[in-house]
PDB file of N, CA and C in Angstrom:
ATOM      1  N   UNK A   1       0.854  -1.158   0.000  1.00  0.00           N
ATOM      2  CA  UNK A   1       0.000   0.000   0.000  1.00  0.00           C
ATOM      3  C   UNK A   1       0.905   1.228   0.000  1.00  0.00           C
ATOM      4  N   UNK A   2       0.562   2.358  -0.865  1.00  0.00           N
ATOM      5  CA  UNK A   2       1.672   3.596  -0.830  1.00  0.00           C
ATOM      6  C   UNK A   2       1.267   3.995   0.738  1.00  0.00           C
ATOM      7  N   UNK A   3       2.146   4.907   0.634  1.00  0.00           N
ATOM      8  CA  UNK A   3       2.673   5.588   2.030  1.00  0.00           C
ATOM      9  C   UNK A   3       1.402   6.325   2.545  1.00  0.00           C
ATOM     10  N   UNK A   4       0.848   7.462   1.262  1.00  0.00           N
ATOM     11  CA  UNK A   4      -0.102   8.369   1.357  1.00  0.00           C
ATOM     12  C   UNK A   4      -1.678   7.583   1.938  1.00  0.00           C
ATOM     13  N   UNK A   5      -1.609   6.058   1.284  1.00  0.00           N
ATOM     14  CA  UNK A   5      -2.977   5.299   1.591  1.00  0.00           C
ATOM     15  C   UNK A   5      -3.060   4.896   3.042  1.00  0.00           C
ATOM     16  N   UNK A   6      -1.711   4.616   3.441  1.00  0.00           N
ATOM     17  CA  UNK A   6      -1.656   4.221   4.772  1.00  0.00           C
ATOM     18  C   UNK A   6      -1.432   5.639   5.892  1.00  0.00           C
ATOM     19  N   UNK A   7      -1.214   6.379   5.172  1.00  0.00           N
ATOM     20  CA  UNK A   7      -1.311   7.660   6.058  1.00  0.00           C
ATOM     21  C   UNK A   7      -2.619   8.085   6.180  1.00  0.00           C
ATOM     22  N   UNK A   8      -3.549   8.159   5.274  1.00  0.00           N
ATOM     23  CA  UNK A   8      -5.124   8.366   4.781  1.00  0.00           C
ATOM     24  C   UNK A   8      -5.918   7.270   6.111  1.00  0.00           C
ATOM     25  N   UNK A   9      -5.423   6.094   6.027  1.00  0.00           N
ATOM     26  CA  UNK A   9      -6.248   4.832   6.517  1.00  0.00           C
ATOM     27  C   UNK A   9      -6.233   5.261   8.168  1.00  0.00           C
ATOM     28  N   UNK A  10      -4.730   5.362   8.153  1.00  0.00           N
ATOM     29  CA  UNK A  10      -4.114   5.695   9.990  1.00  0.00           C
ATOM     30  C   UNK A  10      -5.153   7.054  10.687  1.00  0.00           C
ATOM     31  N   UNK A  11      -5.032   7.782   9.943  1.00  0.00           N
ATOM     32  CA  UNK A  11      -6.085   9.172  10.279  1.00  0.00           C
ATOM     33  C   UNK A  11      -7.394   9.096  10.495  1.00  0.00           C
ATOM     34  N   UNK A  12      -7.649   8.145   9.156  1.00  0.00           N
ATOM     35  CA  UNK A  12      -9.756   7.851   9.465  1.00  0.00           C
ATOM     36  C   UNK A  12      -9.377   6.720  10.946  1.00  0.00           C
ATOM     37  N   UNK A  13      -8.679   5.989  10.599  1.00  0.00           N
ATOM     38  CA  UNK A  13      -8.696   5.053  11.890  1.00  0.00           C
ATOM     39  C   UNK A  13      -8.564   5.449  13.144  1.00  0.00           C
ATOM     40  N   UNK A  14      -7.752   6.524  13.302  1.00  0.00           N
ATOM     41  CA  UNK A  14      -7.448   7.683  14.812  1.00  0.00           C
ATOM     42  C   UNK A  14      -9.069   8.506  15.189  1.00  0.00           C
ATOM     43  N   UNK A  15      -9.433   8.877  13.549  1.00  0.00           N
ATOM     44  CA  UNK A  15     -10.602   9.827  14.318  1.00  0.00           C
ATOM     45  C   UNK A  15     -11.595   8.870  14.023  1.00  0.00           C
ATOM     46  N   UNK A  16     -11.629   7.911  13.703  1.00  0.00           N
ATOM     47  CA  UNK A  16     -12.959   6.740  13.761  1.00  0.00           C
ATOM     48  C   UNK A  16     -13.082   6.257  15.529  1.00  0.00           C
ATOM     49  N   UNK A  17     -11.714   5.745  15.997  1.00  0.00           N
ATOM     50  CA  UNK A  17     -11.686   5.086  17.666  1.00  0.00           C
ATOM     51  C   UNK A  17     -11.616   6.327  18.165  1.00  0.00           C
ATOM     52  N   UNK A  18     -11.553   7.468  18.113  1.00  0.00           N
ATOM     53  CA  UNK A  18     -11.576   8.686  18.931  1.00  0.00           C
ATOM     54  C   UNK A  18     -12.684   8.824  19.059  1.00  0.00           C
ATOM     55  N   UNK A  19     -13.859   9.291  17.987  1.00  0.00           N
ATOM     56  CA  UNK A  19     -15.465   8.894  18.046  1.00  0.00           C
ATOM     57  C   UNK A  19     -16.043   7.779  18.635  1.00  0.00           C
ATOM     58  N   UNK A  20     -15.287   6.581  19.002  1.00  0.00           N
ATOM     59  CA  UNK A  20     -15.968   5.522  18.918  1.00  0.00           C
ATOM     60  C   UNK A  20     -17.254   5.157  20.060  1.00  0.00           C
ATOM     61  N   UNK A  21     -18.464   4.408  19.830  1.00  0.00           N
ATOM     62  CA  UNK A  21     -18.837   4.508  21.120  1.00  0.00           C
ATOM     63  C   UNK A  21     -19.789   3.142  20.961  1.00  0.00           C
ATOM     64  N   UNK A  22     -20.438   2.234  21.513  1.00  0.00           N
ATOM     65  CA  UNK A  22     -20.987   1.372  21.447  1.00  0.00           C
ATOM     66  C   UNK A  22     -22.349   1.536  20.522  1.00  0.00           C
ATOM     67  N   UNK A  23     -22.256   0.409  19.172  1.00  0.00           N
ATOM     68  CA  UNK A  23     -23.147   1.363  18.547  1.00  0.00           C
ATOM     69  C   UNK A  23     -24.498   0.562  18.914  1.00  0.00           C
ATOM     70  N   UNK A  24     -25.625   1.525  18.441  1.00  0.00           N
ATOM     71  CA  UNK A  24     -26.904   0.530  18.712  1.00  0.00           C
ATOM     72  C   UNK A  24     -27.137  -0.338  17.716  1.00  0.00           C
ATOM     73  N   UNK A  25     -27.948  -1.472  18.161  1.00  0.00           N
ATOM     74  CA  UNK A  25     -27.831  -2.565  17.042  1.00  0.00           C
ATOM     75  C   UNK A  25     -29.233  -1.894  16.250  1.00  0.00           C
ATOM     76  N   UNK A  26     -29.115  -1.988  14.984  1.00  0.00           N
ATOM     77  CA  UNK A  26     -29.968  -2.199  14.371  1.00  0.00           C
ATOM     78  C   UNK A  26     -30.920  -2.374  14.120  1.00  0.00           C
ATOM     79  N   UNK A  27     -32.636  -2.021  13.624  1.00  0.00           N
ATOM     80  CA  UNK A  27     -33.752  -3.034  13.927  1.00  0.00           C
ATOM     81  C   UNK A  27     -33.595  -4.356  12.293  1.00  0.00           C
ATOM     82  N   UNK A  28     -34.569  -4.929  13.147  1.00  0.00           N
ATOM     83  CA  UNK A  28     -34.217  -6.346  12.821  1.00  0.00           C
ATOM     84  C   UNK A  28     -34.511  -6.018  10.899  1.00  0.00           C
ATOM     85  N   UNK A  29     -35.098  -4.944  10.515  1.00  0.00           N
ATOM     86  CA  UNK A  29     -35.263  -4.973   8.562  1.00  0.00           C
ATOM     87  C   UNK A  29     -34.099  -4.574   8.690  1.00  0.00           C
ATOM     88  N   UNK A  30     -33.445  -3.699   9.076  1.00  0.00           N
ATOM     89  CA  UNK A  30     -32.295  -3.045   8.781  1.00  0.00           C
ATOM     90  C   UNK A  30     -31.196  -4.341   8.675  1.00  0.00           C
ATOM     91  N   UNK A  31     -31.127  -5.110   9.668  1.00  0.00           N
ATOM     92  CA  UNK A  31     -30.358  -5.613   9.678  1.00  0.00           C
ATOM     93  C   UNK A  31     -30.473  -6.567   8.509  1.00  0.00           C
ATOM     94  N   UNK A  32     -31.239  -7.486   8.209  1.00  0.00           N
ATOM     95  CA  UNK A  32     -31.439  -8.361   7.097  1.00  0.00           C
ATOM     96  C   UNK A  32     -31.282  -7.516   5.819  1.00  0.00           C
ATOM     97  N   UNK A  33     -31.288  -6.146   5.949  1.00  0.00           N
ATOM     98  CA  UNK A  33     -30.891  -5.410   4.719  1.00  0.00           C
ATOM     99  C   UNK A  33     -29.241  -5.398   4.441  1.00  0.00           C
ATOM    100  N   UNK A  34     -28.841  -5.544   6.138  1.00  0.00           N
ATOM    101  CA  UNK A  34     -27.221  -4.998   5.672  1.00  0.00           C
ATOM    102  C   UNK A  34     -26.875  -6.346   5.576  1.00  0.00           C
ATOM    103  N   UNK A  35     -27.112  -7.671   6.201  1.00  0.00           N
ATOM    104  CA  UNK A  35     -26.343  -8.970   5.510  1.00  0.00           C
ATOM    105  C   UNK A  35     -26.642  -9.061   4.355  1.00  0.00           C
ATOM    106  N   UNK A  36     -27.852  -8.814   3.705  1.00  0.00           N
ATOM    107  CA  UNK A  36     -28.193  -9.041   1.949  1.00  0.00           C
ATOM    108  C   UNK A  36     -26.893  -7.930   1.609  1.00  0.00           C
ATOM    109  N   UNK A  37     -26.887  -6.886   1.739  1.00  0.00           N
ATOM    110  CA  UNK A  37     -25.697  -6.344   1.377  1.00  0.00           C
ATOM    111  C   UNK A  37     -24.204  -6.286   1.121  1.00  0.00           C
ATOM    112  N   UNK A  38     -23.720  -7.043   2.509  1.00  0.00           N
ATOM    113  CA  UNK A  38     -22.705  -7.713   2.631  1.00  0.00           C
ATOM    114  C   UNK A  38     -22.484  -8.679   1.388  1.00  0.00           C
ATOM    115  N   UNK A  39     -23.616  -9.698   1.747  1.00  0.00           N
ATOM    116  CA  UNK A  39     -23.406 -10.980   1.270  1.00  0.00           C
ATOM    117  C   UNK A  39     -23.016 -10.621  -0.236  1.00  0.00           C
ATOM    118  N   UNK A  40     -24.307  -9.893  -0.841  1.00  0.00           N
ATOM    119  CA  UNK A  40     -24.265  -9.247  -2.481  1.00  0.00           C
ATOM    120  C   UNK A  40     -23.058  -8.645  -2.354  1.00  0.00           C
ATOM    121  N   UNK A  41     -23.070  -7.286  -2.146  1.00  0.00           N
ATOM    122  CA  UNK A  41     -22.463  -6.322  -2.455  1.00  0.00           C
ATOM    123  C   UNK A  41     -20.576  -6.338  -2.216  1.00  0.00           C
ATOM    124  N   UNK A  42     -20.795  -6.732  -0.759  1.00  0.00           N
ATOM    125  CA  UNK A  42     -19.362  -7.037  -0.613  1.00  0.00           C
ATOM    126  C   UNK A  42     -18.751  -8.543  -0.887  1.00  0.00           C
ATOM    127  N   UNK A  43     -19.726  -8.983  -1.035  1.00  0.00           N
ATOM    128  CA  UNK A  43     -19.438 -10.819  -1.884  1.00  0.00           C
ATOM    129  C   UNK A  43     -18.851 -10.897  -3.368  1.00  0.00           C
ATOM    130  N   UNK A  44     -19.278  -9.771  -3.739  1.00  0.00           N
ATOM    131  CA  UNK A  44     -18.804  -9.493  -5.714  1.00  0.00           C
ATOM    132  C   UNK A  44     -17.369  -9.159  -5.352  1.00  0.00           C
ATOM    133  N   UNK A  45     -16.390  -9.070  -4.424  1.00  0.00           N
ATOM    134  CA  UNK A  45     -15.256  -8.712  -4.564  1.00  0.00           C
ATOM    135  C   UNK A  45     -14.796  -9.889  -2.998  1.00  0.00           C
ATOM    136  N   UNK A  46     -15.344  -9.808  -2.190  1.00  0.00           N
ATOM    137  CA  UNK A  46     -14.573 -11.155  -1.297  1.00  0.00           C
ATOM    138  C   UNK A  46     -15.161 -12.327  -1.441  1.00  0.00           C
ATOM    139  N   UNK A  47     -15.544 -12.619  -2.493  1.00  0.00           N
ATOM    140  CA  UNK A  47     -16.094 -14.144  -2.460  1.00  0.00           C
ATOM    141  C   UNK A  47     -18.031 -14.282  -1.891  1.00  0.00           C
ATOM    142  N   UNK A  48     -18.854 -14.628  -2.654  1.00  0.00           N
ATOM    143  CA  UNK A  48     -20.493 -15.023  -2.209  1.00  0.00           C
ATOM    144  C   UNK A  48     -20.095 -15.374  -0.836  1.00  0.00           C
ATOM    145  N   UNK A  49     -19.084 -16.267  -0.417  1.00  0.00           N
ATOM    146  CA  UNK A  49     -19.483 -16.591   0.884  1.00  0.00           C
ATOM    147  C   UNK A  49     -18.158 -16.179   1.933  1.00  0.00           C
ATOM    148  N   UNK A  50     -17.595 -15.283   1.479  1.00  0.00           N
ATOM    149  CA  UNK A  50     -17.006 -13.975   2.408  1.00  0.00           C
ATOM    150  C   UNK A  50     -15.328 -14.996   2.316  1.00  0.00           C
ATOM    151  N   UNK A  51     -15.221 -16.211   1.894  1.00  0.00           N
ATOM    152  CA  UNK A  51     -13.923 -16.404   1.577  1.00  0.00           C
ATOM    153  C   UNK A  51     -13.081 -16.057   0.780  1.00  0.00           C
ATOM    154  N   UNK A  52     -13.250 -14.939  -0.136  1.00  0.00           N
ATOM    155  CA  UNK A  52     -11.922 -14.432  -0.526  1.00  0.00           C
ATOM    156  C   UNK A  52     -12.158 -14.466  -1.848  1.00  0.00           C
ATOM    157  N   UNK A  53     -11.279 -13.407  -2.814  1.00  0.00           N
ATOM    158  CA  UNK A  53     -11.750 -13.081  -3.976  1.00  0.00           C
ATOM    159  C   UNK A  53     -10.593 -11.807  -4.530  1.00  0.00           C
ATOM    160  N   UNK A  54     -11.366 -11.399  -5.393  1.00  0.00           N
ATOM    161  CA  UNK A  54     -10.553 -10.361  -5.569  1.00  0.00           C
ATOM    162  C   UNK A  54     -10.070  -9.196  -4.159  1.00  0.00           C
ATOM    163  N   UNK A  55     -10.881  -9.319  -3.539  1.00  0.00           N
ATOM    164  CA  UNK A  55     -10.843  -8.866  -1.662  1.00  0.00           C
ATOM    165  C   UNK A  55     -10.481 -10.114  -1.100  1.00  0.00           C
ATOM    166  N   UNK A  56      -9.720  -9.913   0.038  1.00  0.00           N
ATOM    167  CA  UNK A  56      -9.395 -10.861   1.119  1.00  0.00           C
ATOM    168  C   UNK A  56     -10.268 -11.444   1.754  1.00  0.00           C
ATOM    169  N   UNK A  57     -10.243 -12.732   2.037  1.00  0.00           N
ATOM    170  CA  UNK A  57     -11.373 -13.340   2.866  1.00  0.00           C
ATOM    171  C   UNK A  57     -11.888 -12.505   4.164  1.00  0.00           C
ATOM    172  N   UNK A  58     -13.194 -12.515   4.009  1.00  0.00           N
ATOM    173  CA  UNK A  58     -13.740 -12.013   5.534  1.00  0.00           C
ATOM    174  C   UNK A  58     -14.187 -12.643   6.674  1.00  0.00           C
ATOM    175  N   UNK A  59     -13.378 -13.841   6.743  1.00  0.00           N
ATOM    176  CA  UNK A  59     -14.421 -14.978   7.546  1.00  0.00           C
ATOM    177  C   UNK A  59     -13.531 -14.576   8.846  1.00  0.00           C
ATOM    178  N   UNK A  60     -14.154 -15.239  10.155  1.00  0.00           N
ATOM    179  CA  UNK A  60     -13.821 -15.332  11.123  1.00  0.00           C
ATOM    180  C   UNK A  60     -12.491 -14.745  11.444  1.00  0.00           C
ATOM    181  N   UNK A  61     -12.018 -16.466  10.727  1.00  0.00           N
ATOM    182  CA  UNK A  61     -10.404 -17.026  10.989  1.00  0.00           C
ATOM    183  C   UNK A  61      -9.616 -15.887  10.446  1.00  0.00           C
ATOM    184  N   UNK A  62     -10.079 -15.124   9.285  1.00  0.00           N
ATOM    185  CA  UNK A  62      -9.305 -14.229   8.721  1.00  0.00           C
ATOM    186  C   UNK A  62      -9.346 -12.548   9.422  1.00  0.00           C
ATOM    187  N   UNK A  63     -10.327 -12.495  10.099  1.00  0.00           N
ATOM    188  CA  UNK A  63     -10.379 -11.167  10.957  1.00  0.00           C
ATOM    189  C   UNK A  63      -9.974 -11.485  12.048  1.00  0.00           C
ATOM    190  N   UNK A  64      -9.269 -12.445  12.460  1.00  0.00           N
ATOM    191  CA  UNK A  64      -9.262 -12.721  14.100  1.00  0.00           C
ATOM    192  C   UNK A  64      -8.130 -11.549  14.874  1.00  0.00           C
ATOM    193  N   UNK A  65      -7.349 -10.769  13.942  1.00  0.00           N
ATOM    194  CA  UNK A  65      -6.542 -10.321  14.324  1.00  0.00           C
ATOM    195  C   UNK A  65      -6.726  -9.240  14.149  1.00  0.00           C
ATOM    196  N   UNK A  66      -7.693  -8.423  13.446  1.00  0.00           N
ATOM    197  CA  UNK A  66      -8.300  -7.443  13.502  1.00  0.00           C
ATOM    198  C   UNK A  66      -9.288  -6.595  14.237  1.00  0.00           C
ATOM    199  N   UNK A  67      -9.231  -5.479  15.038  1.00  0.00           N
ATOM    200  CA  UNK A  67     -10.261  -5.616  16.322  1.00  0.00           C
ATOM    201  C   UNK A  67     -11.512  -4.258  14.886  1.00  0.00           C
ATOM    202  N   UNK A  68     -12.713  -4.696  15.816  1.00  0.00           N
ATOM    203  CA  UNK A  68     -13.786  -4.063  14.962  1.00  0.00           C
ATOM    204  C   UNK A  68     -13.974  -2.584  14.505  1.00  0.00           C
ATOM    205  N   UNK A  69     -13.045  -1.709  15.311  1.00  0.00           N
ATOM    206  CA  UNK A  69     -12.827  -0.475  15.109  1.00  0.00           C
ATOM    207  C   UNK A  69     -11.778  -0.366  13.803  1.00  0.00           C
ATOM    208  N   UNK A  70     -10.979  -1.187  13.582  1.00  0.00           N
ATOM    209  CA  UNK A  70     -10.212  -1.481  12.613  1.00  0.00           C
ATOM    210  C   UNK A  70     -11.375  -1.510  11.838  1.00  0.00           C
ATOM    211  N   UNK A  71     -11.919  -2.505  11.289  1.00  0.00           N
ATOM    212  CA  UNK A  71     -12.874  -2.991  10.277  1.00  0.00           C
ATOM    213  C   UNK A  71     -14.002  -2.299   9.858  1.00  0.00           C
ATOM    214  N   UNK A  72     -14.331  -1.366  11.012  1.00  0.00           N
ATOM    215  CA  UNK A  72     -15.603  -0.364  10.675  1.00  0.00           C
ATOM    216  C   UNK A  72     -14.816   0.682   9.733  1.00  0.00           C
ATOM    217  N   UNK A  73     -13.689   1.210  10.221  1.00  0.00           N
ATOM    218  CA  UNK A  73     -12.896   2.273   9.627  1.00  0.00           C
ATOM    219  C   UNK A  73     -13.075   1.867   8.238  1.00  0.00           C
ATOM    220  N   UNK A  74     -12.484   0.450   7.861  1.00  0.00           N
ATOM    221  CA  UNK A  74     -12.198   0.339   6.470  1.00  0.00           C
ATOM    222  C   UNK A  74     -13.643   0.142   5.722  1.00  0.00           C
ATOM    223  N   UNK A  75     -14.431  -0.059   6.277  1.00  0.00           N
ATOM    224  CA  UNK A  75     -16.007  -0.277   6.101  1.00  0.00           C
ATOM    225  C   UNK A  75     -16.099   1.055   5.042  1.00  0.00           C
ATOM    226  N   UNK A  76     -16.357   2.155   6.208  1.00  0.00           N
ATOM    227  CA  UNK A  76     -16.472   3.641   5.708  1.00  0.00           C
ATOM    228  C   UNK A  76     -15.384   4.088   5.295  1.00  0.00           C
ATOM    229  N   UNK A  77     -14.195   4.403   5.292  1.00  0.00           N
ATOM    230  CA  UNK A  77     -13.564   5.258   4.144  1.00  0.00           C
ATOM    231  C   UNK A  77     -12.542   3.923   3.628  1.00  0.00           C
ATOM    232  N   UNK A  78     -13.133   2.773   3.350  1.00  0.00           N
ATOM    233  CA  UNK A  78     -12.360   2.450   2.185  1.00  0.00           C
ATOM    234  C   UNK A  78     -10.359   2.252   2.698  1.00  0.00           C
ATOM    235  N   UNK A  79     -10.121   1.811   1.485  1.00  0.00           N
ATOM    236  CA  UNK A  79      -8.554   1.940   1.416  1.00  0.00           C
ATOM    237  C   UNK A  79      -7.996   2.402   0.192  1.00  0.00           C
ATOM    238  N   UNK A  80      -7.588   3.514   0.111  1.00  0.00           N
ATOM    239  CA  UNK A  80      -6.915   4.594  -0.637  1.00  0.00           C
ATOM    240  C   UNK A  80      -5.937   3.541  -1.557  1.00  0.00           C
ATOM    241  N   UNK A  81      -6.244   3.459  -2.755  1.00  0.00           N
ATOM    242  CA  UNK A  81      -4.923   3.071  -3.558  1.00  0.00           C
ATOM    243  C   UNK A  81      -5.424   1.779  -4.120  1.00  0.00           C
ATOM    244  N   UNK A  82      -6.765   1.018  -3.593  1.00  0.00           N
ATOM    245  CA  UNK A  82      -6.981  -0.351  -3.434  1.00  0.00           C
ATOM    246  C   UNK A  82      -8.327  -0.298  -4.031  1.00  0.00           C
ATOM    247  N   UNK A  83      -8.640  -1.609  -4.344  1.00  0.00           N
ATOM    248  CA  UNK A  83     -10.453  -1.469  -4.967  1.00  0.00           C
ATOM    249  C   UNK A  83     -11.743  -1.453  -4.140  1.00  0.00           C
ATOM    250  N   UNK A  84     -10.530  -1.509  -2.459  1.00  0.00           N
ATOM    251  CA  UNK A  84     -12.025  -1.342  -1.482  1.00  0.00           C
ATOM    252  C   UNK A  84     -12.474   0.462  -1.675  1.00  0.00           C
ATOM    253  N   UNK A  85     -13.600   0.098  -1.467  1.00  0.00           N
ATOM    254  CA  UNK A  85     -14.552   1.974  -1.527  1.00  0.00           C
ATOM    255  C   UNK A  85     -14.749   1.946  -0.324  1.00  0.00           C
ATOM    256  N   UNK A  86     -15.164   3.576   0.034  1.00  0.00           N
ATOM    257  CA  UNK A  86     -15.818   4.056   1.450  1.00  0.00           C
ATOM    258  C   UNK A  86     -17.125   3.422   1.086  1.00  0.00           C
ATOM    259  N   UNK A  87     -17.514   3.104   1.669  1.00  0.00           N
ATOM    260  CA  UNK A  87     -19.334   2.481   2.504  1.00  0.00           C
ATOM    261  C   UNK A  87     -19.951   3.755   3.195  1.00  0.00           C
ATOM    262  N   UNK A  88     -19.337   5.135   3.388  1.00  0.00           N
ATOM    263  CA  UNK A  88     -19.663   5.971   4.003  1.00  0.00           C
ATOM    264  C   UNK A  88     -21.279   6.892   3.387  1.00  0.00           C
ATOM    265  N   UNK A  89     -21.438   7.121   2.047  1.00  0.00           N
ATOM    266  CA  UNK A  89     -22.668   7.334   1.318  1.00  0.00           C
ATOM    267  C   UNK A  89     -23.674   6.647   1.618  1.00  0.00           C
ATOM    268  N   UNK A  90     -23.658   4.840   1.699  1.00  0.00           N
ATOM    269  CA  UNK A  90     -24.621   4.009   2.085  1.00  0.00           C
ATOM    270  C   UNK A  90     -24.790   3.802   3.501  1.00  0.00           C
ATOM    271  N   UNK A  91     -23.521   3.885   4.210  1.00  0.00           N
ATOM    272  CA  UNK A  91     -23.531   3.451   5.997  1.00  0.00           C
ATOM    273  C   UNK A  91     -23.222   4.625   7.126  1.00  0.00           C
ATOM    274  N   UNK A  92     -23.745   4.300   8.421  1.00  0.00           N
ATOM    275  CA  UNK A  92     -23.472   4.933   9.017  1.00  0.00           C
ATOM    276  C   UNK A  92     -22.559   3.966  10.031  1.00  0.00           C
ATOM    277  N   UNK A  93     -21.977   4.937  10.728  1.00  0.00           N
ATOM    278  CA  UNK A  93     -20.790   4.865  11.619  1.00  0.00           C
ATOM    279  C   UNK A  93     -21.467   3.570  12.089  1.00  0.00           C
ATOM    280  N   UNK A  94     -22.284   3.798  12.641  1.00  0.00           N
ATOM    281  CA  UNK A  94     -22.709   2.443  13.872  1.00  0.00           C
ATOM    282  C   UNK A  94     -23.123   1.338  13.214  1.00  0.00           C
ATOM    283  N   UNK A  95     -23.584   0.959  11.884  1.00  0.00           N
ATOM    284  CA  UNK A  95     -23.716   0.179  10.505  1.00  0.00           C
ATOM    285  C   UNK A  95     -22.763  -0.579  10.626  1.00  0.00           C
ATOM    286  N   UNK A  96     -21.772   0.530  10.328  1.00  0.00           N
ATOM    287  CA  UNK A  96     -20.579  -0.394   9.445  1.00  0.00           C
ATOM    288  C   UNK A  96     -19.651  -0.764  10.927  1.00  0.00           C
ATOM    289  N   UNK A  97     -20.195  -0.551  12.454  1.00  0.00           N
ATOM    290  CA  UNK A  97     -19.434  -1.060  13.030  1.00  0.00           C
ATOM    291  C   UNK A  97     -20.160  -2.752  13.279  1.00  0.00           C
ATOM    292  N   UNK A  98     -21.075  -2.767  13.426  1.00  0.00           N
ATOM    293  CA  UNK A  98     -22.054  -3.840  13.581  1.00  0.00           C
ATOM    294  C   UNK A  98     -21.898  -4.699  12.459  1.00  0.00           C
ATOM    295  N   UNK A  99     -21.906  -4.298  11.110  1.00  0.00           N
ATOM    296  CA  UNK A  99     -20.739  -5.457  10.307  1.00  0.00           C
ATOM    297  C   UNK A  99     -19.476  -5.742  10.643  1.00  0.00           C
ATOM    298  N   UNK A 100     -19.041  -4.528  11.480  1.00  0.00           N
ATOM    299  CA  UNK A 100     -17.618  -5.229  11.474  1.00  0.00           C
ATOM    300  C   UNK A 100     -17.879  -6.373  12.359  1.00  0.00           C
ATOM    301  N   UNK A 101     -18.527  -6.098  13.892  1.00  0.00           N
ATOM    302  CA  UNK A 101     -18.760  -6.837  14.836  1.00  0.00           C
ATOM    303  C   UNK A 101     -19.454  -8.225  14.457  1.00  0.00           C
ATOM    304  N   UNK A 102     -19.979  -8.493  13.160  1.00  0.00           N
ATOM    305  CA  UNK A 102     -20.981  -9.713  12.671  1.00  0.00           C
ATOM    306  C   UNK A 102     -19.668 -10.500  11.790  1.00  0.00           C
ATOM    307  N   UNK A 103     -18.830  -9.815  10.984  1.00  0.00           N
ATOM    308  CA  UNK A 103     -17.724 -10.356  10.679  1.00  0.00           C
ATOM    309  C   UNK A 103     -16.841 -10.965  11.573  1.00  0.00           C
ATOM    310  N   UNK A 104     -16.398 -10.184  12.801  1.00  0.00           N
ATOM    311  CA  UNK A 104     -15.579 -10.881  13.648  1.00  0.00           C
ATOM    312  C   UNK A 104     -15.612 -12.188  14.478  1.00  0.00           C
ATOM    313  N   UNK A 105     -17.176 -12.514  14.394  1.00  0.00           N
ATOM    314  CA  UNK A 105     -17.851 -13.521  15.078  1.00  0.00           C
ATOM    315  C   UNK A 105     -19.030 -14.763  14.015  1.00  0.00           C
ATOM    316  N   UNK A 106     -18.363 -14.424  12.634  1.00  0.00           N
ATOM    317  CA  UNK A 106     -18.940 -15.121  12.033  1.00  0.00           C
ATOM    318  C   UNK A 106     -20.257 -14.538  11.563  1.00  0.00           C
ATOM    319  N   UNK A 107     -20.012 -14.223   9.977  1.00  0.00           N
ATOM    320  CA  UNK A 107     -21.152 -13.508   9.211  1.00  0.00           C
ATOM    321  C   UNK A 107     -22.374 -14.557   9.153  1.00  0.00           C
ATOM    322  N   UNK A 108     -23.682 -13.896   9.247  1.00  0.00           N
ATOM    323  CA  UNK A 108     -25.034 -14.673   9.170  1.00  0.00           C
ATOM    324  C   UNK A 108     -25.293 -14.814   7.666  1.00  0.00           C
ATOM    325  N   UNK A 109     -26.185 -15.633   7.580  1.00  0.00           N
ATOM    326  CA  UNK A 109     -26.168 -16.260   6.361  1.00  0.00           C
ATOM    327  C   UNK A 109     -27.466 -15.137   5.842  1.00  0.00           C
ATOM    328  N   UNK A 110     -27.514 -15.212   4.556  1.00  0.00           N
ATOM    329  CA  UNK A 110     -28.795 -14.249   4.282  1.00  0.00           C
ATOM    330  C   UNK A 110     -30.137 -14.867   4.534  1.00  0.00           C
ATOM    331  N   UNK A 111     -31.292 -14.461   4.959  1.00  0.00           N
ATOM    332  CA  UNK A 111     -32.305 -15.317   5.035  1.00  0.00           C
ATOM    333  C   UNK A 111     -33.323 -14.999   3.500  1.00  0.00           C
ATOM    334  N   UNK A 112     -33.841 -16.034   2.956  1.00  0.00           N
ATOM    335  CA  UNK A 112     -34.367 -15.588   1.768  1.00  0.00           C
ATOM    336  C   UNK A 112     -36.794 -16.454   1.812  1.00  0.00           C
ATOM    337  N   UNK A 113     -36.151 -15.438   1.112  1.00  0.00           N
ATOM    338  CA  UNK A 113     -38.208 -15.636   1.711  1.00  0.00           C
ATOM    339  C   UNK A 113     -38.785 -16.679   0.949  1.00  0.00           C
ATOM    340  N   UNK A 114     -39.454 -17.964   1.642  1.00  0.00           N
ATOM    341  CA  UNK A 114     -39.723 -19.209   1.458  1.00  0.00           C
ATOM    342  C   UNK A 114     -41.010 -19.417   0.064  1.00  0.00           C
ATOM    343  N   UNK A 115     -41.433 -18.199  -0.501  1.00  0.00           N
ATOM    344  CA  UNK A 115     -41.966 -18.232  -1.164  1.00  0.00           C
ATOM    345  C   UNK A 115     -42.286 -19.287  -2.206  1.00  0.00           C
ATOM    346  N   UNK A 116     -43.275 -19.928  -2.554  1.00  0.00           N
ATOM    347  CA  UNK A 116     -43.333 -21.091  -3.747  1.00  0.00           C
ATOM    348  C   UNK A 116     -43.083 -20.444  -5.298  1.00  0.00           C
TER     349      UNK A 116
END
């Protein structure tokens, strides 16, 4: 990563945990909106089922070393230089920390409506 991306990343990441605060969870549409999202949206670049792709796997085993303030950061502004985008237009702070927090502990599967 150039110097400037990781200088960019370090800054949102300082004033992301400087803000940080326990976010509220979600109501329950919201939430089945943001795993369909995940799953879609961020699945077209880490893999349909979050193992890896043109993006790095997002599973468990692969965030274990990452704490969620890390992961929300990159959620919303992205990584400078790289094909991840900010999430910041579509998410809010407490969003994209609650994915991070659903990533770190194992992403839910999408639920899809039983329809005939």
């Amino acid at each position: 990563m150039a110097r400037n991306a990781v200088l960019s990343l370090t800054l949102a990441l300082a004033a992301t945990a400087a803000g940080a605060q326990a976010p509220d969870a979600p109501t329950p549409e919201r939430s089945a909106q943001l795993v369909r999202m995940v799953r879609q949206d961020c699945g077209s670049c880490h893999g349909m089922r979050l193992t890896g792709g043109l993006g790095p796997a997002l599973t468990r085993q692969a965030l274990a070393a990452k704490p969620p303030e890390y992961l929300a950061a990159v959620i919303i502004h992205g990584i400078p230089g790289t094909p991840m985008p900010p999430w910041s237009a579509l998410l809010s702070g407490a969003e994209a920390r609650w994915i991070a927090e659903q990533l770190a502990s194992g992403f839910p599967e999408e639920l899809r409506s039983q329809t005939p």
